[in-house]
Protein backbone atom coordinates (compact mmCIF):
# COMPACT_ATOMS: atom_id res chain seq x y z
CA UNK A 1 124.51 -175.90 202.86
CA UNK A 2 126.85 -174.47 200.11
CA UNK A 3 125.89 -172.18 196.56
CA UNK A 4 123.94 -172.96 194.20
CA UNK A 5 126.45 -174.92 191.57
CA UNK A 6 126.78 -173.52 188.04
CA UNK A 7 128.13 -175.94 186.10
CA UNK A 8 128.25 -180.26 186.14
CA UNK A 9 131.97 -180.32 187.77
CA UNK A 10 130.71 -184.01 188.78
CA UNK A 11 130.45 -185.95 185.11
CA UNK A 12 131.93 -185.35 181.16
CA UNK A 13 130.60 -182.45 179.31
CA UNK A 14 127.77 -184.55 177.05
CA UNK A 15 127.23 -180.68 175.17
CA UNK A 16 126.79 -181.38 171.59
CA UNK A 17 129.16 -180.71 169.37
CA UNK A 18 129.55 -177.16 167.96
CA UNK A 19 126.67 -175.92 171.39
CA UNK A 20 130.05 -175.22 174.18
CA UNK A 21 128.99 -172.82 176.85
CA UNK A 22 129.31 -169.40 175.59
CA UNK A 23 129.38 -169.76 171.80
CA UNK A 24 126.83 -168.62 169.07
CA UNK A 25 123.69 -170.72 168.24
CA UNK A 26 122.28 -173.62 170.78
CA UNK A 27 121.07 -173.24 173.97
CA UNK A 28 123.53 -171.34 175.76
CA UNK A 29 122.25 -167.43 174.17
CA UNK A 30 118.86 -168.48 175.28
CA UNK A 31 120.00 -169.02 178.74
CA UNK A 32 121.96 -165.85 178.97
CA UNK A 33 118.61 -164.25 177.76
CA UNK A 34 117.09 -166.12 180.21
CA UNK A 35 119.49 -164.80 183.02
CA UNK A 36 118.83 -160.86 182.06
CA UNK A 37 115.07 -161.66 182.54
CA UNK A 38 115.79 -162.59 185.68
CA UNK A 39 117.83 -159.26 186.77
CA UNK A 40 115.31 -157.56 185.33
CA UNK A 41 112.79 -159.20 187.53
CA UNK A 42 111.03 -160.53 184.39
CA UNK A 43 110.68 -164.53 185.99
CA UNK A 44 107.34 -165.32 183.42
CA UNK A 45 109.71 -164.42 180.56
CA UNK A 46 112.44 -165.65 181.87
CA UNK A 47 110.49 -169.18 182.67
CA UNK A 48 109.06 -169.37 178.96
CA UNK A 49 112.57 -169.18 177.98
CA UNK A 50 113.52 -172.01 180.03
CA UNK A 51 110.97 -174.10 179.04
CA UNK A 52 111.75 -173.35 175.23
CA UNK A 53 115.15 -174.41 176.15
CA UNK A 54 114.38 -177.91 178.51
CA UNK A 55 112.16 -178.81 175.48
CA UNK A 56 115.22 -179.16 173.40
CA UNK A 57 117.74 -179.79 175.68
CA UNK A 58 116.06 -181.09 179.24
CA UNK A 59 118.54 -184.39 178.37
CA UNK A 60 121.62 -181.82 179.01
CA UNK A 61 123.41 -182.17 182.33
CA UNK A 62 124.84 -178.69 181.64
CA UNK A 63 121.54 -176.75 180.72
CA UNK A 64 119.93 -178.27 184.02
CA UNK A 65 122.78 -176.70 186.00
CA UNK A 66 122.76 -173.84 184.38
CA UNK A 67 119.24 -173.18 185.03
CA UNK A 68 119.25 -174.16 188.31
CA UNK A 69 121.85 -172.48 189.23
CA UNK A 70 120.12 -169.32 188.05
CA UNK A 71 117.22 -169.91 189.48
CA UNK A 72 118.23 -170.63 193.01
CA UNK A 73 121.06 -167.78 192.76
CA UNK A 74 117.86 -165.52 192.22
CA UNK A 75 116.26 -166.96 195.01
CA UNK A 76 113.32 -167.96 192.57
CA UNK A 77 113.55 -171.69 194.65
CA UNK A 78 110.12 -172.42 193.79
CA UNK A 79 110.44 -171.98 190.28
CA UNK A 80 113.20 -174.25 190.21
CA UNK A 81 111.60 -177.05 192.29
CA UNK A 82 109.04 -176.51 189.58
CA UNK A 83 110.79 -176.82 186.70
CA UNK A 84 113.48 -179.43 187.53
CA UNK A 85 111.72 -181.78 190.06
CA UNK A 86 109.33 -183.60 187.16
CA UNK A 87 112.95 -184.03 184.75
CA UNK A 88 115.85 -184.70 186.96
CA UNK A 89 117.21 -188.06 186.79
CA UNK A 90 120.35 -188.44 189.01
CA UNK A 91 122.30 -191.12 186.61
CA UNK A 92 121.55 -189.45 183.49
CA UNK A 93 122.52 -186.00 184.88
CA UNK A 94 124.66 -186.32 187.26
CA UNK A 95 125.05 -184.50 190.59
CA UNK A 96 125.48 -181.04 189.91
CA UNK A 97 121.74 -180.15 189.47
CA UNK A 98 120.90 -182.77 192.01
CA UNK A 99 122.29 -180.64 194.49
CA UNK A 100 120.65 -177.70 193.41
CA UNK A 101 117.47 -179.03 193.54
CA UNK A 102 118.23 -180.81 196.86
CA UNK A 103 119.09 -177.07 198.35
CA UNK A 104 116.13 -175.78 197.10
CA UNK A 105 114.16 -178.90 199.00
CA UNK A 106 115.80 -177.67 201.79
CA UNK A 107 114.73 -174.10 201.67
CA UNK A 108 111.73 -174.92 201.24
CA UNK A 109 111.30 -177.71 204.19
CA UNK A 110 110.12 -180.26 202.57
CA UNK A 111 111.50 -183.15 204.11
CA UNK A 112 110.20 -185.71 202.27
CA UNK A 113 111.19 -184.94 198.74
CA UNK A 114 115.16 -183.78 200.10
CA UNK A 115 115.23 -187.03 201.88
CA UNK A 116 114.27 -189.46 198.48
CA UNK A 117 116.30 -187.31 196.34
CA UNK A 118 119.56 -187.06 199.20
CA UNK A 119 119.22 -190.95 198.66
CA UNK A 120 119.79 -191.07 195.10
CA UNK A 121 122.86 -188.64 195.04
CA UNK A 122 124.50 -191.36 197.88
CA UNK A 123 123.69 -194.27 195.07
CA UNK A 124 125.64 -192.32 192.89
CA UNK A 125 128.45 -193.34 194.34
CA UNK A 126 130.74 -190.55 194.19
CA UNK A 127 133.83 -190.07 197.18
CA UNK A 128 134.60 -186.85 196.18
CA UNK A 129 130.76 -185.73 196.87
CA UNK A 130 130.65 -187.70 200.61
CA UNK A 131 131.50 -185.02 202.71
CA UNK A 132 129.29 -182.56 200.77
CA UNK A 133 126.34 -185.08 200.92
CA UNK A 134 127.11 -185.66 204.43
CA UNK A 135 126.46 -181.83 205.53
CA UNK A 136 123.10 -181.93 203.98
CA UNK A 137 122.36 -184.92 205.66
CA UNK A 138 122.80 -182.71 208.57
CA UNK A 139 120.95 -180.00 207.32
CA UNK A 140 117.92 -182.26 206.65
CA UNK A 141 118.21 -184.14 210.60
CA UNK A 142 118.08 -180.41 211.99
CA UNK A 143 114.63 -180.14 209.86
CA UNK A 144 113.44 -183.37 210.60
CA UNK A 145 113.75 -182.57 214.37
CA UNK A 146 112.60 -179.04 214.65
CA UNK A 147 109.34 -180.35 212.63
CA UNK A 148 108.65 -183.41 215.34
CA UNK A 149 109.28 -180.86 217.83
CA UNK A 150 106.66 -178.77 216.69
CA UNK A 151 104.30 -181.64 215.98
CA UNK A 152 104.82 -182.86 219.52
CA UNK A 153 103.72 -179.24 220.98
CA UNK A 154 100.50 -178.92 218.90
CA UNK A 155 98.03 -180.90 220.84
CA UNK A 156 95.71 -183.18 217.66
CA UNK A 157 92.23 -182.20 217.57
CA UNK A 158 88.99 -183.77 216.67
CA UNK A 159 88.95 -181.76 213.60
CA UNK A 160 91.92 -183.18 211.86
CA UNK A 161 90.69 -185.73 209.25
CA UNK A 162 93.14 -188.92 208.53
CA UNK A 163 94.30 -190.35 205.07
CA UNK A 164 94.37 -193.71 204.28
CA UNK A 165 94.90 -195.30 200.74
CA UNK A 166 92.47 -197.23 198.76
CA UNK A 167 93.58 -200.01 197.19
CA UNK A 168 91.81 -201.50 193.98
CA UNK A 169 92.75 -204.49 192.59
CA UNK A 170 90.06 -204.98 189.77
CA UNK A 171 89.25 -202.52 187.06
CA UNK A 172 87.11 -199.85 188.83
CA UNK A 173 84.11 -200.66 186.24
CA UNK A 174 84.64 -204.75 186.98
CA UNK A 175 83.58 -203.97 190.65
CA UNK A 176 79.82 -205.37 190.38
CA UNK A 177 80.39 -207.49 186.95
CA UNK A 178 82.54 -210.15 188.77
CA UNK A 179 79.49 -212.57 188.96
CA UNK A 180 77.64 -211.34 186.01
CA UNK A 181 80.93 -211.58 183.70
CA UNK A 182 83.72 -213.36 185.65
CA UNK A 183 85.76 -214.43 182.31
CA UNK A 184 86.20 -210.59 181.54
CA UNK A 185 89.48 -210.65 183.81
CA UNK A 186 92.45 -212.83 183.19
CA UNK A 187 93.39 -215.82 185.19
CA UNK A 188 95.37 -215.53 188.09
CA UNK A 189 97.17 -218.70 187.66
CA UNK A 190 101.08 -218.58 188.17
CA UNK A 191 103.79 -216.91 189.73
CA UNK A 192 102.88 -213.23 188.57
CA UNK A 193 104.76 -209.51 189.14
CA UNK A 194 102.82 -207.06 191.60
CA UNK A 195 102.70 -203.63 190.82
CA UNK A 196 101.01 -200.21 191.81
CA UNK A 197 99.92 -197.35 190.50
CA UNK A 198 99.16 -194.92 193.22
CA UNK A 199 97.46 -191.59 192.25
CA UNK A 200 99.27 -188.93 191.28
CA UNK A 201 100.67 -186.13 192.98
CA UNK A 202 99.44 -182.48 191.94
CA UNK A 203 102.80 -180.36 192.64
CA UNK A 204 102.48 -176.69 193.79
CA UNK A 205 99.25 -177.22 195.11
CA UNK A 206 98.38 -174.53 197.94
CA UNK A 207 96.29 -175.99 200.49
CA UNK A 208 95.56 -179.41 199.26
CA UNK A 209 93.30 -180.34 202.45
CA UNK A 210 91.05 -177.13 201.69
CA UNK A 211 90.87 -178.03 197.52
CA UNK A 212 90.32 -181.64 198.62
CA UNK A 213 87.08 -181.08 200.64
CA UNK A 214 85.46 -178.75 197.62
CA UNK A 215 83.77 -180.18 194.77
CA UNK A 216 85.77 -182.40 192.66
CA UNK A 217 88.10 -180.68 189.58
CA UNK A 218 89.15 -181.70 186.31
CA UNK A 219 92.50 -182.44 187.09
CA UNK A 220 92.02 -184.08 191.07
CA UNK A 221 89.91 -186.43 189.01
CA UNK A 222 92.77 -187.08 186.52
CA UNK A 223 95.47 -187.50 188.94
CA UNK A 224 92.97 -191.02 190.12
CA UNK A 225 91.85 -191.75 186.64
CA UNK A 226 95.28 -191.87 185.47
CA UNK A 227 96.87 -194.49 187.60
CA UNK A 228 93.19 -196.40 187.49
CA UNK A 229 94.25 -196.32 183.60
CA UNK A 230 97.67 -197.89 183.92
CA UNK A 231 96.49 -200.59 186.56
CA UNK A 232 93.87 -201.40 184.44
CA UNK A 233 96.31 -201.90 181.58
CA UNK A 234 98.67 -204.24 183.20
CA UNK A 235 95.78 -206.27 185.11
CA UNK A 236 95.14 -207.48 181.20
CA UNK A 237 98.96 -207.86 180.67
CA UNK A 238 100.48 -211.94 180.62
CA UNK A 239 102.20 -212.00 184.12
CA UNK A 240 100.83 -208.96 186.10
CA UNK A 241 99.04 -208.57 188.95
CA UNK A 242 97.88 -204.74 189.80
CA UNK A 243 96.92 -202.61 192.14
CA UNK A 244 95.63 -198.72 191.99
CA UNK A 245 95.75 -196.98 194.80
CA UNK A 246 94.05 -193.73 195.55
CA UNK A 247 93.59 -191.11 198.82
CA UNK A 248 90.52 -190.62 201.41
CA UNK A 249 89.82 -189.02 203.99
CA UNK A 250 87.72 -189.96 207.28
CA UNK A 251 86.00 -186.74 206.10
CA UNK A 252 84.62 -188.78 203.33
CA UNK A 253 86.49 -186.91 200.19
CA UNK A 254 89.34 -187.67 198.79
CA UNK A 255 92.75 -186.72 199.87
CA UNK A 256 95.39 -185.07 197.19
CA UNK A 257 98.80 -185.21 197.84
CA UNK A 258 100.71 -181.70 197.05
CA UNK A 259 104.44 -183.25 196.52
CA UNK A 260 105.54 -186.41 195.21
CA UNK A 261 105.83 -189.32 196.36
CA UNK A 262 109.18 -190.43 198.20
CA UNK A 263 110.84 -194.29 198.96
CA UNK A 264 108.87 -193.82 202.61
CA UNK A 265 105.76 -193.25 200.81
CA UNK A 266 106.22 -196.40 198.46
CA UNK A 267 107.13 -198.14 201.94
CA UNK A 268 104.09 -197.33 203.08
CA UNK A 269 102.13 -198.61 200.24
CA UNK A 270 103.43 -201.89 200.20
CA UNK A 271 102.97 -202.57 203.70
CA UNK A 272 99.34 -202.26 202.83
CA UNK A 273 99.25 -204.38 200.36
CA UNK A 274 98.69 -208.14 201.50
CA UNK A 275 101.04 -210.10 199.86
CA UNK A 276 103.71 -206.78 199.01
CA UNK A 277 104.43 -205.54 195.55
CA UNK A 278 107.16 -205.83 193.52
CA UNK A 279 106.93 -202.37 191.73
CA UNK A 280 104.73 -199.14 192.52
CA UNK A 281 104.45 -196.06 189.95
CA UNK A 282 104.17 -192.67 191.14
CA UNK A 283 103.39 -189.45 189.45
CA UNK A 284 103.15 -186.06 189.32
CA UNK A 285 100.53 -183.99 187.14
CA UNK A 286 100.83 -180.24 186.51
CA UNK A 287 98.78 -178.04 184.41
CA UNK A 288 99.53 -174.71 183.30
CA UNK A 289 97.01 -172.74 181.29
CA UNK A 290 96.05 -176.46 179.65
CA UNK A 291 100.01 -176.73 179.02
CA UNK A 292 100.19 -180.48 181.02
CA UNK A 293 102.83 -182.47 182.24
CA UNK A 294 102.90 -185.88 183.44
CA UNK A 295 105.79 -188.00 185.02
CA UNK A 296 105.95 -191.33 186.16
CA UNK A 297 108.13 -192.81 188.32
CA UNK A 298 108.72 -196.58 188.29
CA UNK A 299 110.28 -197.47 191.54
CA UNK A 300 111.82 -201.38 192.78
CA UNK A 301 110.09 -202.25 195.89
CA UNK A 302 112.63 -204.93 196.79
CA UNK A 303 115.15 -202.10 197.73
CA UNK A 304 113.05 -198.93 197.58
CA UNK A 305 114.85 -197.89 194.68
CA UNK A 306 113.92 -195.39 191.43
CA UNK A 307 114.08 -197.55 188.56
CA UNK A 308 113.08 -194.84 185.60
CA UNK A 309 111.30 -191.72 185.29
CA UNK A 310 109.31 -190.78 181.82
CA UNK A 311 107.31 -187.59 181.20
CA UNK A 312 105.30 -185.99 178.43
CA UNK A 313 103.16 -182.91 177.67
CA UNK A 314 99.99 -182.35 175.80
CA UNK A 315 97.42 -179.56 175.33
CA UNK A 316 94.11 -180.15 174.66
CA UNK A 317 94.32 -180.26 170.91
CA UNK A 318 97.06 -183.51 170.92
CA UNK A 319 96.04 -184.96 174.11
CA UNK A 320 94.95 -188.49 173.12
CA UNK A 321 98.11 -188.57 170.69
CA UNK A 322 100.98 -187.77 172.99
CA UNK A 323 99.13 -190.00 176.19
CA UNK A 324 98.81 -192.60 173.93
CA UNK A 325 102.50 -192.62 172.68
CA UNK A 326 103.04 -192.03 176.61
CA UNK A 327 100.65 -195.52 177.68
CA UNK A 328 102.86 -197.39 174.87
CA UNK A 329 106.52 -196.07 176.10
CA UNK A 330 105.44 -197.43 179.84
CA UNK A 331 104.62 -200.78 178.34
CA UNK A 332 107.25 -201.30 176.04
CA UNK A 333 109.70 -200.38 178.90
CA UNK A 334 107.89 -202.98 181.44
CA UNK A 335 107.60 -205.37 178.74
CA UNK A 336 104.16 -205.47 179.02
CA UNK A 337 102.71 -208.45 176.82
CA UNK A 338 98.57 -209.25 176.81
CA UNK A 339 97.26 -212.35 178.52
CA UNK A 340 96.24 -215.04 176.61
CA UNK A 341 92.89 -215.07 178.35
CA UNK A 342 89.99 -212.78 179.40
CA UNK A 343 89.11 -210.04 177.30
CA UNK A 344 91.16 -209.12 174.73
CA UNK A 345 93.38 -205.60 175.00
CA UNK A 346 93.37 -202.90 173.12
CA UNK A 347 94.31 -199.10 174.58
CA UNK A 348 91.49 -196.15 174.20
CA UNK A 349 91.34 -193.96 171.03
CA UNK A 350 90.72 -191.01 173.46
CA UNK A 351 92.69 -191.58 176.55
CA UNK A 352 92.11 -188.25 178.14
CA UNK A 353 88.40 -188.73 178.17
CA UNK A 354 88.71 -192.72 179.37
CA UNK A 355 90.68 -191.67 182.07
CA UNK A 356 88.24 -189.60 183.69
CA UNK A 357 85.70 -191.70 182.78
CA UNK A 358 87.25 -194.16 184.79
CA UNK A 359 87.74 -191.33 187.70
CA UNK A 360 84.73 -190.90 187.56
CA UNK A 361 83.52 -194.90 188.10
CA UNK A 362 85.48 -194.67 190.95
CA UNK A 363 83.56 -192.41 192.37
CA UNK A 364 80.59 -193.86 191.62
CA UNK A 365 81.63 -196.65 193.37
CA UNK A 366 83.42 -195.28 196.89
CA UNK A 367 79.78 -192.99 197.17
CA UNK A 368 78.42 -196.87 196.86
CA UNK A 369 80.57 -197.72 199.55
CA UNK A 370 80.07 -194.94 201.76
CA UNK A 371 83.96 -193.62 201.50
CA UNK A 372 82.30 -190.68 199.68
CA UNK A 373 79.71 -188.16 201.31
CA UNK A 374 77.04 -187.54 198.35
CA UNK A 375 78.27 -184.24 197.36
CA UNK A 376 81.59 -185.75 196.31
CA UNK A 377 79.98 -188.44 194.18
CA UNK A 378 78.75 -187.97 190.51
CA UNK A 379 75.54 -186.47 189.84
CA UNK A 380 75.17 -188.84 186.83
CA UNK A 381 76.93 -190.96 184.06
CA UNK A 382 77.93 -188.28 182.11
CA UNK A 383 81.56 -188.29 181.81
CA UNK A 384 81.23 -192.41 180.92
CA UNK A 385 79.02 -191.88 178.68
CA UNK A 386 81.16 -189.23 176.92
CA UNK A 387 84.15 -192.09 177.26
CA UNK A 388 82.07 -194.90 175.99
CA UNK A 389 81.25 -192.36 172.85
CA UNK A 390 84.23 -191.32 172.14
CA UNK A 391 85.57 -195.18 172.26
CA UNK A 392 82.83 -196.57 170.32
CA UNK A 393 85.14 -199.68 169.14
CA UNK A 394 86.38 -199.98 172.71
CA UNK A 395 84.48 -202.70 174.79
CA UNK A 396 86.25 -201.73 177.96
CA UNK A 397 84.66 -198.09 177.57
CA UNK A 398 80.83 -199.56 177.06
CA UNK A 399 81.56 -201.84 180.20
CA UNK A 400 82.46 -199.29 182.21
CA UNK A 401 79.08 -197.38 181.32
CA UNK A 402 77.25 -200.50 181.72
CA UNK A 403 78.56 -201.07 185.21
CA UNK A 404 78.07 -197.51 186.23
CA UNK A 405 74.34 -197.83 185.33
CA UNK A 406 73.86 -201.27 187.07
CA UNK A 407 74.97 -199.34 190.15
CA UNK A 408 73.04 -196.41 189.78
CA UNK A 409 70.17 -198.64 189.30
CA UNK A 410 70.82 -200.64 192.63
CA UNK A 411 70.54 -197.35 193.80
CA UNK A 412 67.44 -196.17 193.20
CA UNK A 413 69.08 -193.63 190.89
CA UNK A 414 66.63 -191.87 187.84
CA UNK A 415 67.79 -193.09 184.50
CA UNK A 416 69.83 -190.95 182.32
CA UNK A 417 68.29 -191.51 178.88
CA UNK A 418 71.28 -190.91 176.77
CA UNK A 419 74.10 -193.40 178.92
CA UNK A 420 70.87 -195.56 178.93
CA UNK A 421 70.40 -196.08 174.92
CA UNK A 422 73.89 -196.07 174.49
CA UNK A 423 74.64 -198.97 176.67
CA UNK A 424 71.20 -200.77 174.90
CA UNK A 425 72.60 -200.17 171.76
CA UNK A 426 75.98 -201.56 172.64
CA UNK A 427 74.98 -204.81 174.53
CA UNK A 428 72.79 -205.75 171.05
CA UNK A 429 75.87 -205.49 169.37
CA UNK A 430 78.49 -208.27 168.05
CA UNK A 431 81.06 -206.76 169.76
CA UNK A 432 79.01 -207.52 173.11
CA UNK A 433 78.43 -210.70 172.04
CA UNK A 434 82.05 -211.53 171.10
CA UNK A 435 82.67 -210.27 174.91
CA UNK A 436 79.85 -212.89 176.00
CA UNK A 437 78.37 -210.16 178.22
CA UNK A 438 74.79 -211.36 177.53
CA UNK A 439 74.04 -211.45 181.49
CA UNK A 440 74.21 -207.92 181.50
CA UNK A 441 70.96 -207.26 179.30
CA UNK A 442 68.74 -208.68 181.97
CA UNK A 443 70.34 -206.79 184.49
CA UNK A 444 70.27 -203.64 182.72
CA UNK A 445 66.74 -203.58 181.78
């Protein structure tokens, strides 16, 4: 399958000016430090060294190579999956890395992701790369096989669980408002642009089958509330339609998915989806010591291509402020206007919080609908109500509350007393009776 490459042989140096491999100052003495820690067998220090430097420099075609190179020279092949799967873009860095990261793939048998990225590499259109590309093409057939073989020799059993996806094509909280409140949604009149947002993948995870079946965690929840954020966004944007789509299993949990997506998986999606898409969005979500990173990637349906991939990090302390720079870099980029009807837009204050809020609707609602065993569903409205609080000004926030009580009411569910004067207080409001939401007091009470 060849070495590990060490520098971008495939496209011009883009190294600033005055930063050439091997001089003072820049990147490059960081990387050699970089490269000791890894003789040394120091890979955390080494890895905090390379993050320090992608920060800066993750744009470089040079400092990607360099550092995968490294890495998979080491044999550290999970570290550099790790660190260069959520950045690499093939046209704005070339080949070089690509490769790198496509050998690690390899190593590490996962078909799926060496297969979409092998793809991209070919759409680079490069002759002098064919025959290269060609014997991991081979490499990757050989894998595919020897995996089908060994599928085809394990008998199933009745204790595997299946997948399927769920597709949403409302807000999660408008799910139960739709007679109540039907002018809360734009129209659906005209010719309108489909797209997806399916849950995001959680890379590195162990054994996501075993995780998935255990209680539900901070950041499973997030990986749903995330892309339930974003379809809810463009559902209220002038020409969308939307869809979210999220994992379950026949187990009744939900299913997490432990690599990202590929072009078969978006393949997949669409053929679900009555009608097709024009666009899905796929991510991956990583936290480290409440360090988190989130990429998207915005994919053309019409010939299973990657359009664009954007990322960001945030702790805990500048969460809301770097998602919501993140929420208005996806718009602006998908030219996302608002309708001119329904109710009117306007993103969350505290995004982090909305979003599992809004993970947490959905839960609400699949326990509703029997998709979810009781112990995966929400004991109560807590984590809406903590949304709706810290959105005061934010009608979509209070609605979602609203709706979440009106279900656990159906129910038969006890009142929590807190979610329950907060939604009170919020329906007597003007801003509830701007939204014309007066249906829901009845209900409610």
């Amino acid at each position: 399958m060849g070495f590990f490459d060490r520098k971008p042989a495939d496209q011009p140096d883009n190294t600033p000016a005055g930063e050439k491999p091997g001089t003072a100052g820049g990147v490059m003495p960081q990387l050699a430090a970089a490269r000791e820690k890894l003789k040394e067998k120091d890979v955390p220090g080494a890895m905090a060294l390379y993050e320090a430097v992608l920060t800066t420099a993750g744009d470089r075609a040079d400092v990607l190579v360099t550092i995968s190179g490294d890495l998979g020279t080491a044999g550290k092949v999970n570290e550099l999956i790790e660190l260069l799967a959520p950045r690499y873009d093939a046209q704005r860095h070339g080949a070089a890395a690509g490769i790198n990261l496509l050998q690690a793939y390899l190593v590490m048998r996962n078909t799926d992701a060496a297969q979409h990225l092998l793809d991209l590499l070919y759409e680079l259109r490069r002759p002098e790369l064919e025959s290269r590309l060609a014997g991991f093409s081979n490499a990757l057939a050989e894998l595919f096989v020897s995996e089908e073989e060994v599928a085809g020799q394990r008998p199933m059993t009745e204790t595997e669980a299946k997948v399927s996806l769920v597709s949403l094509s409302k807000p999660i909280w408008f799910y139960g408002l739709e007679a109540l409140a039907p002018h809360l949604l734009p129209r659906k009149d005209g010719k309108k642009r489909r797209v997806a947002f399916a849950q995001c993948a959680l890379p590195g995870l162990a054994d996501a089958a075993a995780r998935a079946a255990q209680p539900e965690q901070a950041l499973d929840r997030l990986s749903r509330g995330l892309a339930l954020w974003f379809a809810e966004t463009f559902a209220y944007g002038a020409g969308w339609d939307t869809v979210a789509a999220v994992a379950a299993s026949d187990r009744k949990h939900y299913a997490l998915f432990p690599s990202e997506w590929t072009a078969e998986n978006v393949r997949q999606l669409n053929d679900s989806v009555e009608g097709g898409l024009d666009y899905v969005v796929t991510g991956a979500l990583r936290n480290r010591s409440d360090d988190f990173e989130l990429s998207l990637r915005i994919w053309e349906v019409k010939k299973y291509r990657e359009l664009k991939v954007f990322g960001t990090k945030w702790t805990p302390s500048n969460a809301d402020e770097e998602l919501g720079k993140f929420h208005e870099l996806i718009r602006t980029y998908m030219e996302w206007k608002p309708a001119d009807d329904g109710l009117a837009y306007a993103a969350p204050a505290a995004p982090l919080v909305y979003a599992h809020g809004l993970g947490a609707a959905l839960g609400l609602f699949l326990g509703e609908k029997d998709v979810l065993a009781p112990e995966h569903v929400p004991a109560g409205p807590g984590l809406l109500l903590a949304a709706a609080q810290a959105n005061p000004d934010d009608v979509r926030a209070q609605l979602a509350l609203v709706s979440a009580l009106l279900r656990l009411k159906a129910q038969g569910r006890p009142t929590d007393a807190a979610a329950y004067q907060q939604a009170s207080a919020w329906l007597a409001s003007p801003a509830a009776q701007t939204a014309d939401v007066a249906a829901l007091i009845m209900k409610l009470a």
